[in-house]
PDB file of N, CA and C in Angstrom:
ATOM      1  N   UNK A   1      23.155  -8.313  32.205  1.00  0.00           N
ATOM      2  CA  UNK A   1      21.736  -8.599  32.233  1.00  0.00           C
ATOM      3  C   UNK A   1      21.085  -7.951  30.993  1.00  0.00           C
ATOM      4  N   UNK A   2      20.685  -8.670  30.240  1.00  0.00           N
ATOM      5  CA  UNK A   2      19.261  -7.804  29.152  1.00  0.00           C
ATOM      6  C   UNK A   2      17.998  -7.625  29.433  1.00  0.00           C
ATOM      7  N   UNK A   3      17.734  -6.886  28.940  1.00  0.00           N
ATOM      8  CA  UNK A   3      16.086  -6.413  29.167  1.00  0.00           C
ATOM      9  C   UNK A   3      15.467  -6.191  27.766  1.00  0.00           C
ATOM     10  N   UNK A   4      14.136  -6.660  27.509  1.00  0.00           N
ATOM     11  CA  UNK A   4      13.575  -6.523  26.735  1.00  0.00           C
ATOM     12  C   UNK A   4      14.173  -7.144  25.424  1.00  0.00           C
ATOM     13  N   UNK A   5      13.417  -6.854  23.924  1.00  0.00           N
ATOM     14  CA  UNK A   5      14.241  -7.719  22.724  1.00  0.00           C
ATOM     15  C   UNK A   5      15.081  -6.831  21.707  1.00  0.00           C
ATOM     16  N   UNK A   6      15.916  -7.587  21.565  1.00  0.00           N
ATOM     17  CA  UNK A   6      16.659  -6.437  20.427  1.00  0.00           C
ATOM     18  C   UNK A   6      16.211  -6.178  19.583  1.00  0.00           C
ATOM     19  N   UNK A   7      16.832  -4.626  18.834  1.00  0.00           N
ATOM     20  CA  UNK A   7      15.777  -4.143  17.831  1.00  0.00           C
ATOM     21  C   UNK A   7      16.005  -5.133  16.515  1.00  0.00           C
ATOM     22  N   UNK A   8      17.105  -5.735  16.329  1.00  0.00           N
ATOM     23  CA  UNK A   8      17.292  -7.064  15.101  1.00  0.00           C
ATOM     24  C   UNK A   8      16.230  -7.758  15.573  1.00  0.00           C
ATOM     25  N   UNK A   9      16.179  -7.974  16.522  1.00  0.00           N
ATOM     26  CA  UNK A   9      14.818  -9.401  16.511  1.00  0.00           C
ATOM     27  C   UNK A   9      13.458  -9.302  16.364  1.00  0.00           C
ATOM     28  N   UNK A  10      13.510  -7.664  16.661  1.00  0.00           N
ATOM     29  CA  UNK A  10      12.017  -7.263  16.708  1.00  0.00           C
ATOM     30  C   UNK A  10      10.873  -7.420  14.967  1.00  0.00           C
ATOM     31  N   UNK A  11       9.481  -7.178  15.120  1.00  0.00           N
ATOM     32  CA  UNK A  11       8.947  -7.301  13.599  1.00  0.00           C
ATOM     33  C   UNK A  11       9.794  -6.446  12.575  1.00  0.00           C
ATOM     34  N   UNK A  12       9.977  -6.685  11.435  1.00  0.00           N
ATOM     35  CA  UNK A  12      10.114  -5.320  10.527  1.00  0.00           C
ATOM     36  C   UNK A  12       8.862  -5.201   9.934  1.00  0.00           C
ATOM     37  N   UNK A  13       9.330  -3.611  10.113  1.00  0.00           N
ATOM     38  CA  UNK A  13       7.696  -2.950   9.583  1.00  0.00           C
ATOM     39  C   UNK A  13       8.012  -2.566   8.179  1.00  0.00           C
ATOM     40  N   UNK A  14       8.919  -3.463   7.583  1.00  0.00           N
ATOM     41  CA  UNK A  14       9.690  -2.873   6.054  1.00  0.00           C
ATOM     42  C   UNK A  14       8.823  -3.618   4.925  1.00  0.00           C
ATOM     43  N   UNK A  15       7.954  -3.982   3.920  1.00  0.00           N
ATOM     44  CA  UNK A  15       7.521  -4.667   3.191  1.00  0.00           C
ATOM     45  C   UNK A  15       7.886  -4.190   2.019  1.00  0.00           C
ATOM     46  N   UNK A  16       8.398  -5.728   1.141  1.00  0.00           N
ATOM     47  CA  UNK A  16       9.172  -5.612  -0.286  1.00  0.00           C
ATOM     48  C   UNK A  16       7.886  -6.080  -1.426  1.00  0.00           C
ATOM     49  N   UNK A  17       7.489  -5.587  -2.482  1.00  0.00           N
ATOM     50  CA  UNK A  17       7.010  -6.443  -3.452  1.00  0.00           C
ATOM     51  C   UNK A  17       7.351  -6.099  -4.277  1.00  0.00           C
ATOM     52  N   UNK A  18       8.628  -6.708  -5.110  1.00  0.00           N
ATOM     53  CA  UNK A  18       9.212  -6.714  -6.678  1.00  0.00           C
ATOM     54  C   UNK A  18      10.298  -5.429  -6.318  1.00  0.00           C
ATOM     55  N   UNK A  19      10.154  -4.663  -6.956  1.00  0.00           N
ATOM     56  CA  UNK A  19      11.138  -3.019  -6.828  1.00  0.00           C
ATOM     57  C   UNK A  19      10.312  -2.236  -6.321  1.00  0.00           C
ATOM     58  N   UNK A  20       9.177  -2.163  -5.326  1.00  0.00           N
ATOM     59  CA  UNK A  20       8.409  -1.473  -4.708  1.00  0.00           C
ATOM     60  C   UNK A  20       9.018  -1.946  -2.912  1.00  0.00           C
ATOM     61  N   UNK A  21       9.369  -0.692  -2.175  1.00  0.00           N
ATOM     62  CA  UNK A  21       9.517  -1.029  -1.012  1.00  0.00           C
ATOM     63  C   UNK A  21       8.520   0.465   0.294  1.00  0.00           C
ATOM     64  N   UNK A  22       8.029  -0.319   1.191  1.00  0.00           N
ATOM     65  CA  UNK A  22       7.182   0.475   1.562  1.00  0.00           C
ATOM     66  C   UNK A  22       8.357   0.128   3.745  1.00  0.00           C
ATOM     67  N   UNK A  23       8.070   1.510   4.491  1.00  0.00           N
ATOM     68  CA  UNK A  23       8.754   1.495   5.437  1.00  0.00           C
ATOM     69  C   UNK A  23       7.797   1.886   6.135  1.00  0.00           C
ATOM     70  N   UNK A  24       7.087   1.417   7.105  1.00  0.00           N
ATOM     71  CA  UNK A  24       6.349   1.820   7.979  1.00  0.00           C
ATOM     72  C   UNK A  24       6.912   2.698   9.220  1.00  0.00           C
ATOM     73  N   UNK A  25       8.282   2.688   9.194  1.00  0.00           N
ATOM     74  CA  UNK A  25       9.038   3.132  10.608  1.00  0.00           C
ATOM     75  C   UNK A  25       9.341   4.089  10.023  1.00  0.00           C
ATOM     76  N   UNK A  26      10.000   4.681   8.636  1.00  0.00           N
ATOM     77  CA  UNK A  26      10.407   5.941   8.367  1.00  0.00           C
ATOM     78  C   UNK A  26       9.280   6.974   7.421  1.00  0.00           C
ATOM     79  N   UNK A  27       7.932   5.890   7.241  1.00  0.00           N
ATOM     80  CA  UNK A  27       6.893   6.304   6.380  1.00  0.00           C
ATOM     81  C   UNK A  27       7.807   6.582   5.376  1.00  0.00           C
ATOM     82  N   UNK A  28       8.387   5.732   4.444  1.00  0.00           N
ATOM     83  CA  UNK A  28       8.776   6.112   3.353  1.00  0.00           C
ATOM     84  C   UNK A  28       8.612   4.631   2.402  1.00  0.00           C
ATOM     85  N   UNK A  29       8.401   5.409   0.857  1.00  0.00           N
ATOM     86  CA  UNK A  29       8.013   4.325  -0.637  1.00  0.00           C
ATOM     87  C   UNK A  29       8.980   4.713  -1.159  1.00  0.00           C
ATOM     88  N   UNK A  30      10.019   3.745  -1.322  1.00  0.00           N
ATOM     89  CA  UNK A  30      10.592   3.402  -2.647  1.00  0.00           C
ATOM     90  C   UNK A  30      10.297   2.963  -3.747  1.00  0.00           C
ATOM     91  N   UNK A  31      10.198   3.289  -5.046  1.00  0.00           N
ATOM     92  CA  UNK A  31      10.514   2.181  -6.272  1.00  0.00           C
ATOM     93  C   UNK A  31      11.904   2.059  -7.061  1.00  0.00           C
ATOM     94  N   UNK A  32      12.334   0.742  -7.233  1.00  0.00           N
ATOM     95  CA  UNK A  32      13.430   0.608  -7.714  1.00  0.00           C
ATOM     96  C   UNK A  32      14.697   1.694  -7.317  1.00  0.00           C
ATOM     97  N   UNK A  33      14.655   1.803  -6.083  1.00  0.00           N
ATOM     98  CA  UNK A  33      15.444   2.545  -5.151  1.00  0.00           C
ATOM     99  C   UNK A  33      15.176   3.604  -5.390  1.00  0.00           C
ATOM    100  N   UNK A  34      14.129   4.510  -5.805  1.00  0.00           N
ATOM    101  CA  UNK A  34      14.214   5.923  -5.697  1.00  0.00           C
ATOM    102  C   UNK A  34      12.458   6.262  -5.126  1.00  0.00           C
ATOM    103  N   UNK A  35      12.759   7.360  -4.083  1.00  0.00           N
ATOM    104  CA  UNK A  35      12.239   7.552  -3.088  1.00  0.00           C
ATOM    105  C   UNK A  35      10.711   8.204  -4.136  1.00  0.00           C
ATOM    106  N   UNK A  36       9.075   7.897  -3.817  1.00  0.00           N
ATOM    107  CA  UNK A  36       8.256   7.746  -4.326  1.00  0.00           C
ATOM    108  C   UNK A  36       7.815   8.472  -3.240  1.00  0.00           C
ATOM    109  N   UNK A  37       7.117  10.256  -3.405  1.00  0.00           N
ATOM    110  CA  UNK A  37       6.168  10.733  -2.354  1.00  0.00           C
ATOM    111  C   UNK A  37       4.678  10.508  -2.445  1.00  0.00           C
ATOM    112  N   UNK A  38       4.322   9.745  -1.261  1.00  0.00           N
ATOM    113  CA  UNK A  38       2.643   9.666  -1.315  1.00  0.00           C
ATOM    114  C   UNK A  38       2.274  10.554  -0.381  1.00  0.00           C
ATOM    115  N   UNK A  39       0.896  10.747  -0.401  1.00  0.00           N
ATOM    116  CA  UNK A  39       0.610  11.835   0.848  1.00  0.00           C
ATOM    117  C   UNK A  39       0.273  10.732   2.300  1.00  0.00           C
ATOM    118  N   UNK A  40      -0.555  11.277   3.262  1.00  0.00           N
ATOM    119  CA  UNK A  40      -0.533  10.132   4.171  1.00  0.00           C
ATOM    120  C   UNK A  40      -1.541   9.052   4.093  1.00  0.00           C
ATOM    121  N   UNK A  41      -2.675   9.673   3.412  1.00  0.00           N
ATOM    122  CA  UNK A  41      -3.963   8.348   3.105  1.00  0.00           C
ATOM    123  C   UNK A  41      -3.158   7.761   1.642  1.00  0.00           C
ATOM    124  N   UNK A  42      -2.460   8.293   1.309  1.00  0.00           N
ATOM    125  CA  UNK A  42      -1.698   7.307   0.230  1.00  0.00           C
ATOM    126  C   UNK A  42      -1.146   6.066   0.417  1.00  0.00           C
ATOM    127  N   UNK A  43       0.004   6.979   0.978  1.00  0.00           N
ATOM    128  CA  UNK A  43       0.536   5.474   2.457  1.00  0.00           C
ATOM    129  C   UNK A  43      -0.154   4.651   2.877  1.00  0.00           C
ATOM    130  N   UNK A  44      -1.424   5.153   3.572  1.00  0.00           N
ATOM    131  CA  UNK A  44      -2.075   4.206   4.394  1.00  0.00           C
ATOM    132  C   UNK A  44      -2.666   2.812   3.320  1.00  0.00           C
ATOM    133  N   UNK A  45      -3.187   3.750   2.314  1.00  0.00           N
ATOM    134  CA  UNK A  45      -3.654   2.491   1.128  1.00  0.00           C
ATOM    135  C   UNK A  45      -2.860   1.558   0.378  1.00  0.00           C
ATOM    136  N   UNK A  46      -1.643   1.881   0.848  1.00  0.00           N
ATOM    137  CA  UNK A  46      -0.116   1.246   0.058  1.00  0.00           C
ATOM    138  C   UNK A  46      -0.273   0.579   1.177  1.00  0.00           C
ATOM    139  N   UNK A  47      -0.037   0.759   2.230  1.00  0.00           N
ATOM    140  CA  UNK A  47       0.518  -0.324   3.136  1.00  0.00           C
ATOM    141  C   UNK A  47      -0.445  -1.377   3.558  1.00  0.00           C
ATOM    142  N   UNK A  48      -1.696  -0.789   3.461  1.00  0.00           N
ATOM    143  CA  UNK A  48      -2.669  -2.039   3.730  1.00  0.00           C
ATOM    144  C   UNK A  48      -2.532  -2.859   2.713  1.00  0.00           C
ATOM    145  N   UNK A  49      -2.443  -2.392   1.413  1.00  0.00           N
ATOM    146  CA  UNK A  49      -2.731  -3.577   0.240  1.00  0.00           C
ATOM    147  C   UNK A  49      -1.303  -4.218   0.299  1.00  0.00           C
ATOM    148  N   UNK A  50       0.376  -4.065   0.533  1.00  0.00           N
ATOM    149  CA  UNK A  50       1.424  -4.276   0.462  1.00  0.00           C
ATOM    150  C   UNK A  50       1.516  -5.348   1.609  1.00  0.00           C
ATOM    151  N   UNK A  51       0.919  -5.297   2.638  1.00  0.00           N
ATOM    152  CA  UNK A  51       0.979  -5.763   3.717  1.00  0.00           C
ATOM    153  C   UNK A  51       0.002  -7.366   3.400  1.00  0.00           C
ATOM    154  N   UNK A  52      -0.800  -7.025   1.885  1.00  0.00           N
ATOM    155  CA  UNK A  52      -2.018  -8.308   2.307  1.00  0.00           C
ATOM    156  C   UNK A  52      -1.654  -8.684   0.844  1.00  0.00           C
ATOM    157  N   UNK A  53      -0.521  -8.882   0.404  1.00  0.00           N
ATOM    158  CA  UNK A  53      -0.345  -9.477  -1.533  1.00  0.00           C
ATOM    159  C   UNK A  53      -1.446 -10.592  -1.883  1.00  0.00           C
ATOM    160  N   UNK A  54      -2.058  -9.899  -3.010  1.00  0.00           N
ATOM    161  CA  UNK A  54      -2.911 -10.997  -3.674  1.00  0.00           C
ATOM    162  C   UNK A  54      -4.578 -10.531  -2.912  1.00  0.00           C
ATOM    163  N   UNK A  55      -4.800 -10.106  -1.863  1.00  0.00           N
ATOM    164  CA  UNK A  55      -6.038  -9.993  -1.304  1.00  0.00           C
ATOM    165  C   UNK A  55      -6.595  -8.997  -2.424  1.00  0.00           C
ATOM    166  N   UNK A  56      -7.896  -9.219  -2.205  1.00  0.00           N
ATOM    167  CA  UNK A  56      -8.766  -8.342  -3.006  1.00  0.00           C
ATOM    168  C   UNK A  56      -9.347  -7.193  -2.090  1.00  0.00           C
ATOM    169  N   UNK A  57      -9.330  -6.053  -1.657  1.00  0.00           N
ATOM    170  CA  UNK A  57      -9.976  -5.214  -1.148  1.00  0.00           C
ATOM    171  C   UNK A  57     -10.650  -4.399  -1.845  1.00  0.00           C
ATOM    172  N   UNK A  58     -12.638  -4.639  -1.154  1.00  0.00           N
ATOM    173  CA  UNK A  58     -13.487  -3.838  -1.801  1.00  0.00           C
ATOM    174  C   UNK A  58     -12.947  -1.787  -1.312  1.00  0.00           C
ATOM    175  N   UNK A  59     -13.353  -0.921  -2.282  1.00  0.00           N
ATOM    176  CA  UNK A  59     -13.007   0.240  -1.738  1.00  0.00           C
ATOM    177  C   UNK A  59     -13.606   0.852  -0.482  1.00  0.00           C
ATOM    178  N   UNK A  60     -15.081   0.331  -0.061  1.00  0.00           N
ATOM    179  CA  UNK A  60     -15.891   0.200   1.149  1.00  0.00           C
ATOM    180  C   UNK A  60     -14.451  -0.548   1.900  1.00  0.00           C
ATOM    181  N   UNK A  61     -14.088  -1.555   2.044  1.00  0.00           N
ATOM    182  CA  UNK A  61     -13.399  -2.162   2.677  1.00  0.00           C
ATOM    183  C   UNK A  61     -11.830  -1.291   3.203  1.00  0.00           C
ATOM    184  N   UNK A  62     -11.327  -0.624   2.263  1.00  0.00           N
ATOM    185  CA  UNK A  62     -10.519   0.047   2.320  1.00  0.00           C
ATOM    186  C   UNK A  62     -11.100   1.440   2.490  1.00  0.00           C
ATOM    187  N   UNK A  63     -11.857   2.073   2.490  1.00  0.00           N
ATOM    188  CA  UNK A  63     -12.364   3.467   3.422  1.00  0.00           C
ATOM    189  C   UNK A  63     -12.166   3.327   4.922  1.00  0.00           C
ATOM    190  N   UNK A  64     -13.036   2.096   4.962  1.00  0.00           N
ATOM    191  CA  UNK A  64     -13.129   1.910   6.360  1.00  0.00           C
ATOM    192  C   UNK A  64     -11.828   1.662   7.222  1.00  0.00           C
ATOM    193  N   UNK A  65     -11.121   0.582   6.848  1.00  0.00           N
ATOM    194  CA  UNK A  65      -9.955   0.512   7.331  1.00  0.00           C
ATOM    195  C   UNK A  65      -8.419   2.031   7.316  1.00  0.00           C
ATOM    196  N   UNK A  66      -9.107   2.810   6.441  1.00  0.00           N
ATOM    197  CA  UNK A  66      -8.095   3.775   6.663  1.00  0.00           C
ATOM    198  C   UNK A  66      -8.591   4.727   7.225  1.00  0.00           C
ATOM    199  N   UNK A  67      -9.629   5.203   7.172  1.00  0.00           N
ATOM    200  CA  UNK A  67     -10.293   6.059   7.821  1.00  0.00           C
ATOM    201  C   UNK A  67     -10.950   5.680   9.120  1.00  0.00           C
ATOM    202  N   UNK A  68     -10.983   4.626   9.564  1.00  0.00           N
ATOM    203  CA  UNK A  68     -11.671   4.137  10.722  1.00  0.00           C
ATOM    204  C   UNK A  68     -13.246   4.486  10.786  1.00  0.00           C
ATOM    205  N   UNK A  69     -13.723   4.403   9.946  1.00  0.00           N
ATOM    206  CA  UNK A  69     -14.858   5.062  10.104  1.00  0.00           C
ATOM    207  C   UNK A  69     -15.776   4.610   9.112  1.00  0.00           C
ATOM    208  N   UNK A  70     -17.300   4.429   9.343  1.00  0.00           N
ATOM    209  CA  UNK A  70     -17.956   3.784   7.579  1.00  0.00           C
ATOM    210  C   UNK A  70     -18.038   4.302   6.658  1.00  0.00           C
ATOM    211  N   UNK A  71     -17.989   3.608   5.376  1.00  0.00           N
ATOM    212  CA  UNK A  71     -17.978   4.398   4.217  1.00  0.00           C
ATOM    213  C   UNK A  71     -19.040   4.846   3.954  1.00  0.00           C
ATOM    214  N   UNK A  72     -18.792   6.349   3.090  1.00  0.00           N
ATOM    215  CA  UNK A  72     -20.151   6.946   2.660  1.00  0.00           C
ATOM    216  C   UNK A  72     -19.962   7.196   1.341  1.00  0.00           C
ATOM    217  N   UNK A  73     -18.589   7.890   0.956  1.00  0.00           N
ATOM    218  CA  UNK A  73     -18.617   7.976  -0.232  1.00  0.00           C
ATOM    219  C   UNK A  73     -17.419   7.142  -0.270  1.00  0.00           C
ATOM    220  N   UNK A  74     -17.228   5.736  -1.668  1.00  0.00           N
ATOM    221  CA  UNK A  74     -16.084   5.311  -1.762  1.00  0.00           C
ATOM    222  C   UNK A  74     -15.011   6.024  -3.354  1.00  0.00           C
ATOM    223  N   UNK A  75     -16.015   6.673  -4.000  1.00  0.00           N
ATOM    224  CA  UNK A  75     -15.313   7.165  -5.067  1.00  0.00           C
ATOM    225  C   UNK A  75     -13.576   8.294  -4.701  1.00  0.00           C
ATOM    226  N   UNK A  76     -13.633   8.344  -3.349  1.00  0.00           N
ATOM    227  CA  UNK A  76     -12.173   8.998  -2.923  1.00  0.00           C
ATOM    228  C   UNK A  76     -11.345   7.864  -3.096  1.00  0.00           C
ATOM    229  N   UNK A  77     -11.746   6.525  -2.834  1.00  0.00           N
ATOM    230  CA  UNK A  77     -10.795   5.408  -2.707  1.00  0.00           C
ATOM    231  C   UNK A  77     -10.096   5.658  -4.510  1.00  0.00           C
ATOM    232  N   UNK A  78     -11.022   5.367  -5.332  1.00  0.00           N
ATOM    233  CA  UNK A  78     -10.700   5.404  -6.544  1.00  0.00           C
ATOM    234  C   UNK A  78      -9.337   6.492  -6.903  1.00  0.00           C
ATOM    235  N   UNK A  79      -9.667   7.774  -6.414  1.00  0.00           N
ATOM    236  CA  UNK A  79      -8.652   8.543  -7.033  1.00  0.00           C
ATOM    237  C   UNK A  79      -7.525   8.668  -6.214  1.00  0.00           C
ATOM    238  N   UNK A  80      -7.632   8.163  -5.402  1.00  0.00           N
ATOM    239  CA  UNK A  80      -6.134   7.672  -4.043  1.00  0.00           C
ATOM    240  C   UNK A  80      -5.607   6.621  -4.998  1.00  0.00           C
ATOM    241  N   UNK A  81      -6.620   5.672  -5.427  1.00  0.00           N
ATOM    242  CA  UNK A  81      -5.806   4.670  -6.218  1.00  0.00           C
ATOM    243  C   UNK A  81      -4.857   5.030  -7.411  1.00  0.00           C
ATOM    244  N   UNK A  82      -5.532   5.927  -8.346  1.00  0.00           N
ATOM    245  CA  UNK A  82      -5.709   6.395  -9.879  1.00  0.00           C
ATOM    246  C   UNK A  82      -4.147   7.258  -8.778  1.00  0.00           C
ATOM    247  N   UNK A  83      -4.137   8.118  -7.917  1.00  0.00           N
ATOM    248  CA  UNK A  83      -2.913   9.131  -7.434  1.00  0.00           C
ATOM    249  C   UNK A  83      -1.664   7.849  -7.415  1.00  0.00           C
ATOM    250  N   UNK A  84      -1.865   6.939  -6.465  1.00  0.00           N
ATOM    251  CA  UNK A  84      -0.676   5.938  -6.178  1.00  0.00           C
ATOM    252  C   UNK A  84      -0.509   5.444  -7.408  1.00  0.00           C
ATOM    253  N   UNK A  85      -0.908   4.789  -8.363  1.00  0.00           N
ATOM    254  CA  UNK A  85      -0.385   4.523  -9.604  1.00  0.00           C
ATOM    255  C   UNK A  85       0.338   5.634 -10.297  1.00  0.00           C
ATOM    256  N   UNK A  86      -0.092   6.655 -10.321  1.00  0.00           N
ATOM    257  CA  UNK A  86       1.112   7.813 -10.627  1.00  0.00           C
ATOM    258  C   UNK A  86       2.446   8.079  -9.988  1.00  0.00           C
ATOM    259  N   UNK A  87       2.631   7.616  -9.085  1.00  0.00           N
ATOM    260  CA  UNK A  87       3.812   8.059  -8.065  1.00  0.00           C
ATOM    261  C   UNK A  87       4.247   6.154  -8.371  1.00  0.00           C
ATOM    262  N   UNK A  88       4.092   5.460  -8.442  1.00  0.00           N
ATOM    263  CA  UNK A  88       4.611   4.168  -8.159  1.00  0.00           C
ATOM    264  C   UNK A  88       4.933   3.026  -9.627  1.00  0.00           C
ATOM    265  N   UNK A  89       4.244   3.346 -10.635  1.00  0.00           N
ATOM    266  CA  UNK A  89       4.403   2.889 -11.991  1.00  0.00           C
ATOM    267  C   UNK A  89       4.831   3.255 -12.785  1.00  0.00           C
ATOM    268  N   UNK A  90       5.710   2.278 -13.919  1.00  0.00           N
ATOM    269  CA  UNK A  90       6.004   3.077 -14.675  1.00  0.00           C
ATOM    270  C   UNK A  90       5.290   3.244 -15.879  1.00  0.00           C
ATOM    271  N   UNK A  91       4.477   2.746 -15.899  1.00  0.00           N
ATOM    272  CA  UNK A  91       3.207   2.762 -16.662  1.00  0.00           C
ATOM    273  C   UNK A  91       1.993   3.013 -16.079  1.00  0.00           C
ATOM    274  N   UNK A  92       1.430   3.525 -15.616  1.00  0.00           N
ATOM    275  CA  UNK A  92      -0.273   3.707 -14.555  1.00  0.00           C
ATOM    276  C   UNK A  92      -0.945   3.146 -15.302  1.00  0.00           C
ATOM    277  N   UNK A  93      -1.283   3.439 -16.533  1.00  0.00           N
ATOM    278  CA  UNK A  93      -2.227   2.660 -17.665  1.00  0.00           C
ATOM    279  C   UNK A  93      -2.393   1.488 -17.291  1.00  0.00           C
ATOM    280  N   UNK A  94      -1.107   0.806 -17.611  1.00  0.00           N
ATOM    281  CA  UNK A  94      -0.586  -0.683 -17.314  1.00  0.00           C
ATOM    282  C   UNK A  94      -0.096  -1.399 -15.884  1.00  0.00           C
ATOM    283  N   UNK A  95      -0.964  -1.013 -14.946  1.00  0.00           N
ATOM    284  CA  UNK A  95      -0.282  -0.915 -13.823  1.00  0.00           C
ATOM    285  C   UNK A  95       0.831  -2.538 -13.521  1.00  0.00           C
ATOM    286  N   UNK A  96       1.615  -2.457 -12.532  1.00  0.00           N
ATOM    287  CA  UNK A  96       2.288  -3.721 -12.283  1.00  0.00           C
ATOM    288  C   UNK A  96       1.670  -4.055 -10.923  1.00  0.00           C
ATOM    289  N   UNK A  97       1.620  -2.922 -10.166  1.00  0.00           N
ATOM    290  CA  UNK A  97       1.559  -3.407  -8.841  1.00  0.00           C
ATOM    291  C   UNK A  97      -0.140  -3.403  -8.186  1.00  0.00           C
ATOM    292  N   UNK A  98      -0.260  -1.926  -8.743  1.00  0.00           N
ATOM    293  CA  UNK A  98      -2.039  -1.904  -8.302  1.00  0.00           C
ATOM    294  C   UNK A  98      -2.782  -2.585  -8.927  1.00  0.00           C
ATOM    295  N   UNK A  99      -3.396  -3.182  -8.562  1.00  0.00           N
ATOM    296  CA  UNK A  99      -4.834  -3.905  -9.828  1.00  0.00           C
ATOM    297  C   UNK A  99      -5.951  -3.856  -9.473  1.00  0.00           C
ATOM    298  N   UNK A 100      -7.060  -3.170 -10.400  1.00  0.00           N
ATOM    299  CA  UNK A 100      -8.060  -3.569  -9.891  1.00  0.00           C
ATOM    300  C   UNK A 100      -8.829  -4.917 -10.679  1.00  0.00           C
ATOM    301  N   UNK A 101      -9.397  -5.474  -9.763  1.00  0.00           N
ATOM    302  CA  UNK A 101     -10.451  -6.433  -9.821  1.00  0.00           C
ATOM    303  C   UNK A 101     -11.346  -6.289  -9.977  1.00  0.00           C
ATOM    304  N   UNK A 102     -12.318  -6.347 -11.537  1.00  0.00           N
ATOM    305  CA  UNK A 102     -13.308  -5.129 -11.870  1.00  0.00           C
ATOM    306  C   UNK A 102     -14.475  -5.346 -10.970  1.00  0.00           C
ATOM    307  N   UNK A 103     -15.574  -4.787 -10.611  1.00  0.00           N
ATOM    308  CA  UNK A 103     -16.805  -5.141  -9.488  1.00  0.00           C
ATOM    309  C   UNK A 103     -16.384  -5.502  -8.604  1.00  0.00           C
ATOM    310  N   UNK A 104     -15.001  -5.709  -7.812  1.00  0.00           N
ATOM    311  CA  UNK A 104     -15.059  -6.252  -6.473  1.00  0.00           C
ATOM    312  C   UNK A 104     -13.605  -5.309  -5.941  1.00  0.00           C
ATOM    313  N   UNK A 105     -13.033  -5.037  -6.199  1.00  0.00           N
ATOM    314  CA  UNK A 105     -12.098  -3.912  -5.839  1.00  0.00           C
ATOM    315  C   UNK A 105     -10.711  -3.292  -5.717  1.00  0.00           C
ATOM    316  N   UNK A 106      -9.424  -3.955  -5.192  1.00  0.00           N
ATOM    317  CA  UNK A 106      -8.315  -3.515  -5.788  1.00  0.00           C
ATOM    318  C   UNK A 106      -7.162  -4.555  -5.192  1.00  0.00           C
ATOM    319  N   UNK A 107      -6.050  -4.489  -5.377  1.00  0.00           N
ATOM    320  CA  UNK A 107      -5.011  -5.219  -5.101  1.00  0.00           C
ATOM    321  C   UNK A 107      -3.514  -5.387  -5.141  1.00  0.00           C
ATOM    322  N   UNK A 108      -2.953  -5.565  -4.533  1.00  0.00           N
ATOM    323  CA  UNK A 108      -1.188  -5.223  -4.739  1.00  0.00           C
ATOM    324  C   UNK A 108      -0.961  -6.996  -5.121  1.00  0.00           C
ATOM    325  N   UNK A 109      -0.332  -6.809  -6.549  1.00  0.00           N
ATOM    326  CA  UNK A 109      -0.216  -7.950  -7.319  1.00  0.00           C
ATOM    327  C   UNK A 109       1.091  -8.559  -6.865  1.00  0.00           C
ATOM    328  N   UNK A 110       0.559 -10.010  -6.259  1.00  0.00           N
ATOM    329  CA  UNK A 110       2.010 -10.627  -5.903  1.00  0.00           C
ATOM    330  C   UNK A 110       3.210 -10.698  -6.648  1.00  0.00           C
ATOM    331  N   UNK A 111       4.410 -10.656  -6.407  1.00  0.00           N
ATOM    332  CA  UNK A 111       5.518 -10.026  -7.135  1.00  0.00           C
ATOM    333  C   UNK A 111       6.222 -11.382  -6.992  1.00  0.00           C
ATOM    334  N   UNK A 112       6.914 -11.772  -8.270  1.00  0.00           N
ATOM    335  CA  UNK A 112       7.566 -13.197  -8.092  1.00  0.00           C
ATOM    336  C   UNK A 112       9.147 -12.706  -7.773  1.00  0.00           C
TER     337      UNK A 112
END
């Protein structure tokens, strides 16, 4: 008799874009296989934008959603961003993966 679904069948909480890999089950970032430390609102801003490729999120938009709570000040979003481009590029200048979208807000660039 079985019960319930196997863990193969179940969602993966694993999301790939290009040589960036993000693990929601072990909270861990890879790039190009080597292990990338974010802190935990780091994570959280990696995985929302990793999770939505190509969406544009205002930083109001992304306060709220990581913090659960309304935004008051969004200039923290900025340097969470400006932090994850350090840990995840190999260029930050030039980013590959983060982008921002100038006046409207940021984005994990779809990866072909």
């Amino acid at each position: 008799m079985k019960f319930g679904v196997n863990a193969a069948a179940e969602k993966s909480r694993r999301y790939v874009a290009g040589g960036l890999e993000l693990d929601e089950d072990t909270v861990e970032v890879t790039v190009d296989g080597a292990p990338a430390k974010l802190t935990p609102i780091e994570f959280k801003i990696l995985a929302l934008l990793i999770k939505n490729p190509g969406r544009v999120f205002s930083a109001e938009e992304i306060y709220e959603k990581v913090w659960n709570e309304r935004a008051v000040n969004t200039d923290t979003i900025m340097v969470h961003v400006r932090n994850i481009r350090e840990k995840i590029e190999i260029n930050p200048k030039e980013p590959k993966y983060v982008k921002v979208v100038w006046g409207v807000g940021y984005k994990l660039e779809k990866q072909k």
